[in-house]
Structures are given as structure tokens and as C-alpha cells.
Protein backbone atom coordinates (compact mmCIF):
# COMPACT_ATOMS: atom_id res chain seq x y z
CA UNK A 1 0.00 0.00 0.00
CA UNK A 2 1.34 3.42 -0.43
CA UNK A 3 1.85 5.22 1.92
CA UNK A 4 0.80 9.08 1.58
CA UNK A 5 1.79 10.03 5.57
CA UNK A 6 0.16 9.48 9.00
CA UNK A 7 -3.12 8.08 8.96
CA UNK A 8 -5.96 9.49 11.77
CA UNK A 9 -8.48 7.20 13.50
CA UNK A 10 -11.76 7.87 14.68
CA UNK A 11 -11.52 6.27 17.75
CA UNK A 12 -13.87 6.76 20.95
CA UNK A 13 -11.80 9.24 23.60
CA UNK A 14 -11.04 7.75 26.58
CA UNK A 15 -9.09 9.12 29.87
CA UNK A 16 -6.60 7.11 29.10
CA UNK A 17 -6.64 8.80 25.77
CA UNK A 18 -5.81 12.01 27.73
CA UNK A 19 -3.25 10.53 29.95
CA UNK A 20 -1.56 9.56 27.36
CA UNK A 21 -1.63 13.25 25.54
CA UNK A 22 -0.72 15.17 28.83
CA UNK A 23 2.43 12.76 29.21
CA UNK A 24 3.24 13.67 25.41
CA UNK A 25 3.39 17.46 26.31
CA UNK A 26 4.98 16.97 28.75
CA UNK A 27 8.04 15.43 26.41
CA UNK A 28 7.31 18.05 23.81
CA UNK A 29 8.17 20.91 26.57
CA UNK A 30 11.24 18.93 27.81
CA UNK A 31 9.81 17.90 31.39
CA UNK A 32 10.80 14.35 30.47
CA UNK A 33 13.76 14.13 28.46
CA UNK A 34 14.86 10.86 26.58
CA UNK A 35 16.39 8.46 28.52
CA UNK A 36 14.41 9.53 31.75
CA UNK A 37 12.23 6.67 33.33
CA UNK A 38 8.48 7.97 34.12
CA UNK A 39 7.17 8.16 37.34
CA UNK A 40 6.04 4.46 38.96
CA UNK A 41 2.31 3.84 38.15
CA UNK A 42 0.49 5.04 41.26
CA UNK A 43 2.17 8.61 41.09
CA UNK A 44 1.50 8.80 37.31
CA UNK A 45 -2.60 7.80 39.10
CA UNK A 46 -2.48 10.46 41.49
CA UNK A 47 -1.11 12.87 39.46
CA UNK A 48 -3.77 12.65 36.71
CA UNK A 49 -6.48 11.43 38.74
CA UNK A 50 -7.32 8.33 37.43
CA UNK A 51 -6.87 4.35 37.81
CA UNK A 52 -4.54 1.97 37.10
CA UNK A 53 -6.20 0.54 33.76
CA UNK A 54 -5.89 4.09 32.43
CA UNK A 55 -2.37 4.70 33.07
CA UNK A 56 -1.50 1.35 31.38
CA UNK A 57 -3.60 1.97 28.28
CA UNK A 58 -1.78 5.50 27.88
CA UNK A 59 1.48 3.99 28.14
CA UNK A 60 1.03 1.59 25.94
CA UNK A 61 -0.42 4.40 22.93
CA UNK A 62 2.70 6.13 23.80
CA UNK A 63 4.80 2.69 22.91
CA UNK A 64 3.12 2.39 19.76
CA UNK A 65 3.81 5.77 18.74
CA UNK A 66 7.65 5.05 19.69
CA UNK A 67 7.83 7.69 22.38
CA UNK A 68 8.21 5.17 25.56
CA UNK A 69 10.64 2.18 26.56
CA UNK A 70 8.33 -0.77 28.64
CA UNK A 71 9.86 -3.44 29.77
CA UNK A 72 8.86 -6.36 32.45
CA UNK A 73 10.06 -5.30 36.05
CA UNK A 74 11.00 -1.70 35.61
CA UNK A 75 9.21 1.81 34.66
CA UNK A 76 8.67 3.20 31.60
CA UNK A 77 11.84 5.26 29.62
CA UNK A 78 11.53 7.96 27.32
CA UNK A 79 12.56 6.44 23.96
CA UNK A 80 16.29 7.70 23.06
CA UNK A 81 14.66 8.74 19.88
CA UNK A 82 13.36 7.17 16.62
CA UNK A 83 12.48 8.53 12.99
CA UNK A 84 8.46 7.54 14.81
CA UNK A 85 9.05 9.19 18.08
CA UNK A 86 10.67 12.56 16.31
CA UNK A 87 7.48 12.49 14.35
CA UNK A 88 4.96 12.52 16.87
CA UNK A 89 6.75 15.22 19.06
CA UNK A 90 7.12 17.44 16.09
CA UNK A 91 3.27 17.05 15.24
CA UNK A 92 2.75 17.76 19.10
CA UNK A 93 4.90 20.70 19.01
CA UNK A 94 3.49 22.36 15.40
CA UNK A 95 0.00 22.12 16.52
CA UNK A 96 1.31 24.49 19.89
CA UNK A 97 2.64 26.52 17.36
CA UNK A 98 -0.35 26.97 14.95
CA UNK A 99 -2.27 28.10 18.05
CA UNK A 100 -0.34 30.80 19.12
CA UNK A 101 -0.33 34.69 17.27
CA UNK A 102 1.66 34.02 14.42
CA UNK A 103 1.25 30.11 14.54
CA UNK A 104 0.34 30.33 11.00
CA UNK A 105 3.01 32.47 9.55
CA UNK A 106 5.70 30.66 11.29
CA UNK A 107 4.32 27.09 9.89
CA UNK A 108 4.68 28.84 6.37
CA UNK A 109 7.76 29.97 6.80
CA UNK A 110 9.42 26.68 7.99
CA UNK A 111 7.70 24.91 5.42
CA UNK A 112 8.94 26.97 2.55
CA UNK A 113 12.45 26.28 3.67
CA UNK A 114 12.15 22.89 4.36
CA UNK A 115 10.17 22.38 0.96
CA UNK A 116 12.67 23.98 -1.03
CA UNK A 117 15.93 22.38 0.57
CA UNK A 118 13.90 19.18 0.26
CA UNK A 119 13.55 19.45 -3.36
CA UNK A 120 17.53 20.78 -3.59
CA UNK A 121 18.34 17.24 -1.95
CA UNK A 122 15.94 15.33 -4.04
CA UNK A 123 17.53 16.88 -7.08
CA UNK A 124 20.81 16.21 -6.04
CA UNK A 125 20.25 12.42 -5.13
CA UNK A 126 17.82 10.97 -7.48
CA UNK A 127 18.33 7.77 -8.86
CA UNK A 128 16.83 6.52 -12.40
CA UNK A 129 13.98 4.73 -10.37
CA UNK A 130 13.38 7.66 -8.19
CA UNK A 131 12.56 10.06 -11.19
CA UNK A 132 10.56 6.82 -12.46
CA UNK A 133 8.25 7.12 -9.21
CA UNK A 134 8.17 10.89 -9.03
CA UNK A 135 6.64 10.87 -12.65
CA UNK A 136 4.49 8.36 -11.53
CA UNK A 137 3.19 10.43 -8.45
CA UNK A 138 3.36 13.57 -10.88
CA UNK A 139 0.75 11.89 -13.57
CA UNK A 140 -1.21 10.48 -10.58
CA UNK A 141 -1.42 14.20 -9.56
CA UNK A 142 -2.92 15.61 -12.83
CA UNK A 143 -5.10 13.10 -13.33
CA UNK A 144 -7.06 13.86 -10.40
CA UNK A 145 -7.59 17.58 -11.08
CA UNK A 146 -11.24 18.11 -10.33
CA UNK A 147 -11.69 15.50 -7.88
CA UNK A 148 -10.94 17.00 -4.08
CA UNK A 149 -9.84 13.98 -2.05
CA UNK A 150 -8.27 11.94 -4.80
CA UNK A 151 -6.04 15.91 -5.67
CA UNK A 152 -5.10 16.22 -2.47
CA UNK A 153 -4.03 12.54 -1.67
CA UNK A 154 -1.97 12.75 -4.63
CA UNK A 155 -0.46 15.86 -3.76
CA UNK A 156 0.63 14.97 -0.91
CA UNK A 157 2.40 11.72 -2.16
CA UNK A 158 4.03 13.92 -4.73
CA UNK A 159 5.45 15.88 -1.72
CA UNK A 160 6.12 13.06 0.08
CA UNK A 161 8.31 11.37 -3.26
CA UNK A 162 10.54 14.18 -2.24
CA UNK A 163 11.40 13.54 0.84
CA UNK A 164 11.69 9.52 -0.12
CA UNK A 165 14.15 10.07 -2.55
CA UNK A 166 16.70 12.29 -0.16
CA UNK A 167 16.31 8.77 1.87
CA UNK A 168 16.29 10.95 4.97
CA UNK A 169 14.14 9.58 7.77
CA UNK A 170 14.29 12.55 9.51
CA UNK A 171 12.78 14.62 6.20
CA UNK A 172 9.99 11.47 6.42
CA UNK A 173 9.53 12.76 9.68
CA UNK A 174 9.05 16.54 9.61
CA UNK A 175 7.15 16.14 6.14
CA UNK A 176 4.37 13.86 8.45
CA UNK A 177 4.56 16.72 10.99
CA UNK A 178 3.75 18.84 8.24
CA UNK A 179 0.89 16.62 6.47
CA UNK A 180 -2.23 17.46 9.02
CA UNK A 181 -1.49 21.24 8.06
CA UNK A 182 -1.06 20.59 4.64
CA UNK A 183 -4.15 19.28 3.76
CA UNK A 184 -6.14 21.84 5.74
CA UNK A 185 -4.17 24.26 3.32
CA UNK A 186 -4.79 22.12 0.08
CA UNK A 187 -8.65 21.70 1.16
CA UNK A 188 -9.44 25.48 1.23
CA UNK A 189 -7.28 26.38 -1.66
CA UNK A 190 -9.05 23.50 -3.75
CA UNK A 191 -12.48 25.43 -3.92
CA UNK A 192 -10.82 28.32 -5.40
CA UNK A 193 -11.39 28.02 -9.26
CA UNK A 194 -8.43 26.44 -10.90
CA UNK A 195 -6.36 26.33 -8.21
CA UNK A 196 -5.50 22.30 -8.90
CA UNK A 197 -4.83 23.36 -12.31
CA UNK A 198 -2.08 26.16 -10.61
CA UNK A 199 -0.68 23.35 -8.22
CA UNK A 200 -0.15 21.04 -11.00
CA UNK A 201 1.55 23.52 -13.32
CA UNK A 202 3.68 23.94 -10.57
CA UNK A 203 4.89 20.44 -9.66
CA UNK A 204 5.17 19.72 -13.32
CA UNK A 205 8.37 22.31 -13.33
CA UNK A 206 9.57 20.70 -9.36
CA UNK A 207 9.62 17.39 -11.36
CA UNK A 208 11.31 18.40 -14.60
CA UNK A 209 13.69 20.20 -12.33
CA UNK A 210 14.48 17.17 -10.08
CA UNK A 211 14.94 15.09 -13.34
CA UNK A 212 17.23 17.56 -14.98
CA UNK A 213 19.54 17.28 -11.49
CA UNK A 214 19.19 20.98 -11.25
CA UNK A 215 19.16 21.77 -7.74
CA UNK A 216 19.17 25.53 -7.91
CA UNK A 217 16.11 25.43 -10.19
CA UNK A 218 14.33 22.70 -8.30
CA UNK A 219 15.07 24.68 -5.08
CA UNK A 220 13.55 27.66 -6.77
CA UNK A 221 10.56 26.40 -8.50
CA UNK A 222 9.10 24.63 -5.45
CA UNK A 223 10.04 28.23 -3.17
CA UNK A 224 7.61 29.71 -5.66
CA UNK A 225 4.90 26.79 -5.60
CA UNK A 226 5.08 27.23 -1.47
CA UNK A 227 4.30 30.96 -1.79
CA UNK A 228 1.63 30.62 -4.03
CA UNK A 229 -0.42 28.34 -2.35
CA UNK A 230 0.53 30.47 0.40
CA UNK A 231 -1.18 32.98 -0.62
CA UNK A 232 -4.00 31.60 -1.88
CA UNK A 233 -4.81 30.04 1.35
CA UNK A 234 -4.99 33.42 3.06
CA UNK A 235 -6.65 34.67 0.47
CA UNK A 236 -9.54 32.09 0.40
CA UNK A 237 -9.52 32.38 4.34
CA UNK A 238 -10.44 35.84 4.20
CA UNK A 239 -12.63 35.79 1.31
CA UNK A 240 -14.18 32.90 3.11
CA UNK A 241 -15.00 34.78 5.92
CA UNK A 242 -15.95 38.22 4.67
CA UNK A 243 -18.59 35.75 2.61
CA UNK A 244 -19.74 34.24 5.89
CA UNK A 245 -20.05 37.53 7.65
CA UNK A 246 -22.33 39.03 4.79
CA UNK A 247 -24.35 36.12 4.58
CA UNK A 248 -24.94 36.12 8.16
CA UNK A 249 -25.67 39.69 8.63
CA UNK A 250 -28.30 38.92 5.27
CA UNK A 251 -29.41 36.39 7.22
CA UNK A 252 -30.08 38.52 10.52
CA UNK A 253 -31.87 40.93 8.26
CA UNK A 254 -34.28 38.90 6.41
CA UNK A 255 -35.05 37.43 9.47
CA UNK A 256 -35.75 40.17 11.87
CA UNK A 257 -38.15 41.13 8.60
CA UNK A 258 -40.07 38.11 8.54
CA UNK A 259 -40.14 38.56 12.69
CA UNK A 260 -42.04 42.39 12.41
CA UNK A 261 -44.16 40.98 9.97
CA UNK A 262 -45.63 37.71 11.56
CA UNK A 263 -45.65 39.79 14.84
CA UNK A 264 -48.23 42.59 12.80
CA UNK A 265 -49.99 40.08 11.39
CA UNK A 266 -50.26 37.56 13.97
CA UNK A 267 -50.04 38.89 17.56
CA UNK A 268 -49.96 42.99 16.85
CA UNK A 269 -52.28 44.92 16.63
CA UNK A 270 -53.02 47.60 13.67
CA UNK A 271 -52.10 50.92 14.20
CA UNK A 272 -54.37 53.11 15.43
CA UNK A 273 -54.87 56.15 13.37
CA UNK A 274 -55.35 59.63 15.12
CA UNK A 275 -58.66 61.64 14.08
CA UNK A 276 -59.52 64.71 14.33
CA UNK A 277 -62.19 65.29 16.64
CA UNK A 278 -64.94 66.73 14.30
CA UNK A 279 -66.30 70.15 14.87
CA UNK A 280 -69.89 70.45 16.45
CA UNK A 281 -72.25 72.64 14.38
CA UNK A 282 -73.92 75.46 15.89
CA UNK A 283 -77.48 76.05 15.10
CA UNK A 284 -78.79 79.69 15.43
């Protein structure tokens, strides 16, 4: 199966669910370094409130995602680090980031550098078979123009060809940190008209780039593909809302309308028009 980056559950939330997250911040901000053993079970209950079952089934989510050590006998370590583990802190540390001021701009900007270098690398390294599969991911690409979750599946494999080909594991791992974010950029910019058409024009000059082993033009072409999309994603979030603000203010309007009205008709009651008391006629 190919694999296009991390894949997301829908799984029922449990307290052990947010054990488990609280412990992963907790790496993220360096409280618990790697190497360091975790706390024995029944201060790890008292200090999250909850019982024994729930600190086991957190510990083991954060084994699976490579970020703890358990073995028989002994408390938990913080993995030494792995290509897995790297991954999952750096997702837990962009989504801190995209919620602060300038979360946004700061995620654009690291992006654009790392996209860029990433396509220097890939330009620099690529083998006969690894322009092979680019091409393959490129064609895969523009054929799904005009269909939104097969465009940006494919577009995100393209991007994540790149990083194959440097044969990096770190790259794997910050381009998967990246991937959530990406495709809540690639799903607003898709609704603006032609903007798949843009995105393919685009990787269609990263590829012939890579191919060429031109790493100064590769590095270029993709800088220019990040600030586009760039921009169009601000630009559809703010035309997106100024649309949504109008339409609800239309909505208010028409509303409050239809209120006055049912309110005459129904429940009010008509005006009452003043008359002039009519002069009495004196008889002589």
C-alpha cells in the first residue's frame, strides 16, 4: 500500500486517551527528556487522577507511537529517539505553534524552507527509479484535477516522493509533521477556481527540475509553488470569511423582517390612526 503520511483514526476518547496526551506534552516541553524513566504507576494515578487501567492503556499508545521504553520489572523510559518518536513530538509541538499569534506564519515559513531544501536534496540524489516514481506520483497528480480527495491525496504523495528520494528519515519525519497542516491548506485552496490546475503547473516544473539534477532550479521552482499556495490560502480564508459575515448579517436581516411581519400580522395589533375630533355645528 502506499503510503501518503500518517493516517488518523476515529476512535472513541477515553481518559486514558488524555493521559496519554498530557504525558506527550509533557516530552514536547522537555519535562521528560529521553532516557528519563516515568514516574512508577500510582504517582503517574495520582497525578492525573485516574486508575490503574488508564495509566497502562496510555502507556502503551505512547509505545506504539515510539515515544516510551516498557519493559517487564522496571518503569517506563523515554525512547532515546526514533524517525516515529521525532514524528509525533514534532506534530505535538506544530500544533502548539499553529495556536499561538503568528502560529500560522511561522508554519509557512518553515515549510517553505524545508520544501525547497527538500527538493535541492531530491535533485541532487535521485536515482533513475526515483525520477521513475516521481513521474508516476506527478501523472497520478494531474489526473485527479477536479476531484478533491483523490487531488489532495496525490499531492501529498508527490510531496512526500521528495522527501523519499533524499532517503532521509528525519525529512519522512518533519514532512508527516507537516501533512495534518497541509491538507487543511490544500482543502481550502481547492475550492478556489483552478487552483489544482495552478498546483499542477507547478509540480510539473519541481519534477522536470528534479529530473534535470538541477538543484538551484528545483530549489527555486518549489520556493515559488510554497508561496503561491501560500497565498492563496490566506486569500480564500479571508474571502471565506468576509462571505460568511455578509451572509450572516443577510441572514439577521431577512429574518428580523419576517419577525415584524408575523408579529403585525399575527399577535400585533393595527395601528391606530389619530382623528380629528370633528367640529360640532352650531345652530342659530
Amino acid at each position: 500500500m502506499e503510503r501518503t503520511g500518517p493516517s488518523t483514526a476515529l476512535v472513541r476518547r477515553t481518559r486514558a486517551h488524555d493521559v496519554a496526551d498530557q504525558i506527550e506534552r509533557m516530552i514536547a516541553s522537555g519535562e521528560f527528556r529521553p532516557g528519563d524513566r516515568l514516574p512508577a504507576h500510582r504517582e503517574l494515578m495520582l497525578r492525573f487522577g485516574v486508575g490503574r487501567p488508564a495509566v497502562r492503556e496510555a502507556l502503551f499508545f505512547l509505545q506504539q507511537q515510539g515515544l516510551v521504553e516498557i519493559a517487564n520489572g522496571t518503569r517506563a523510559r523515554i525512547s532515546l529517539g526514533t524517525a516515529q518518536a521525532l514524528s509525533h513530538q514534532l506534530a505535538t509541538i506544530s500544533k502548539q505553534i499553529a495556536t499561538t499569534p503568528h502560529g500560522q506564519e511561522h508554519l509557512e515559513q518553515a515549510r517553505l524552507l524545508f520544501e525547497a531544501g527538500l527538493a535541492w536534496c531530491a535533485a541532487t540524489a535521485a536515482t533513475g527509479d526515483d525520477i521513475v516514481k516521481l513521474k508516476a506520483k506527478l501523472d497520478a497528480n494531474v489526473a485527479a484535477v477536479g476531484d478533491q480527495i483523490e487531488f489532495i491525496r496525490t499531492d501529498v504523495a508527490f510531496h512526500y516522493e521528495l522527501a523519499v528520494i533524499t532517503g532521509n528519515p528525519i525529512f519522512l519525519s518533519i514532512h508527516e509533521m507537516l501533512t495534518e497542516w497541509l491538507i487543511d491548506q490544500r482543502t481550502t485552496t481547492f475550492h478556489m477556481p483552478d487552483a489544482d490546475v495552478f498546483s499542477v503547473r507547478d509540480h510539473t516544473a519541481i519534477y522536470e527540475a528534479v529530473a534535470a539534477r538541477d538543484p538551484a532550479r528545483a530549489f527555486y521552482e518549489m520556493a515559488s509553488h510554497i508561496q503561491l499556495i501560500g497565498r492563496l490560502y490566506r486569500e480564500a480564508k479571508q474571502l471565506s470569511t468576509e462571505i460568511l459575515r455578509d451572509l450572516t448579517h443577510d441572514v439577521v436581516r431577512r429574518f428580523e423582517h419576517e419577525k415584524e411581519a408575523l408579529w403585525a400580522s399575527s399577535f400585533g395589533r393595527a395601528p391606530q390612526r389619530s382623528r380629528k375630533p370633528r367640529k360640532r355645528q352650531t345652530t342659530r
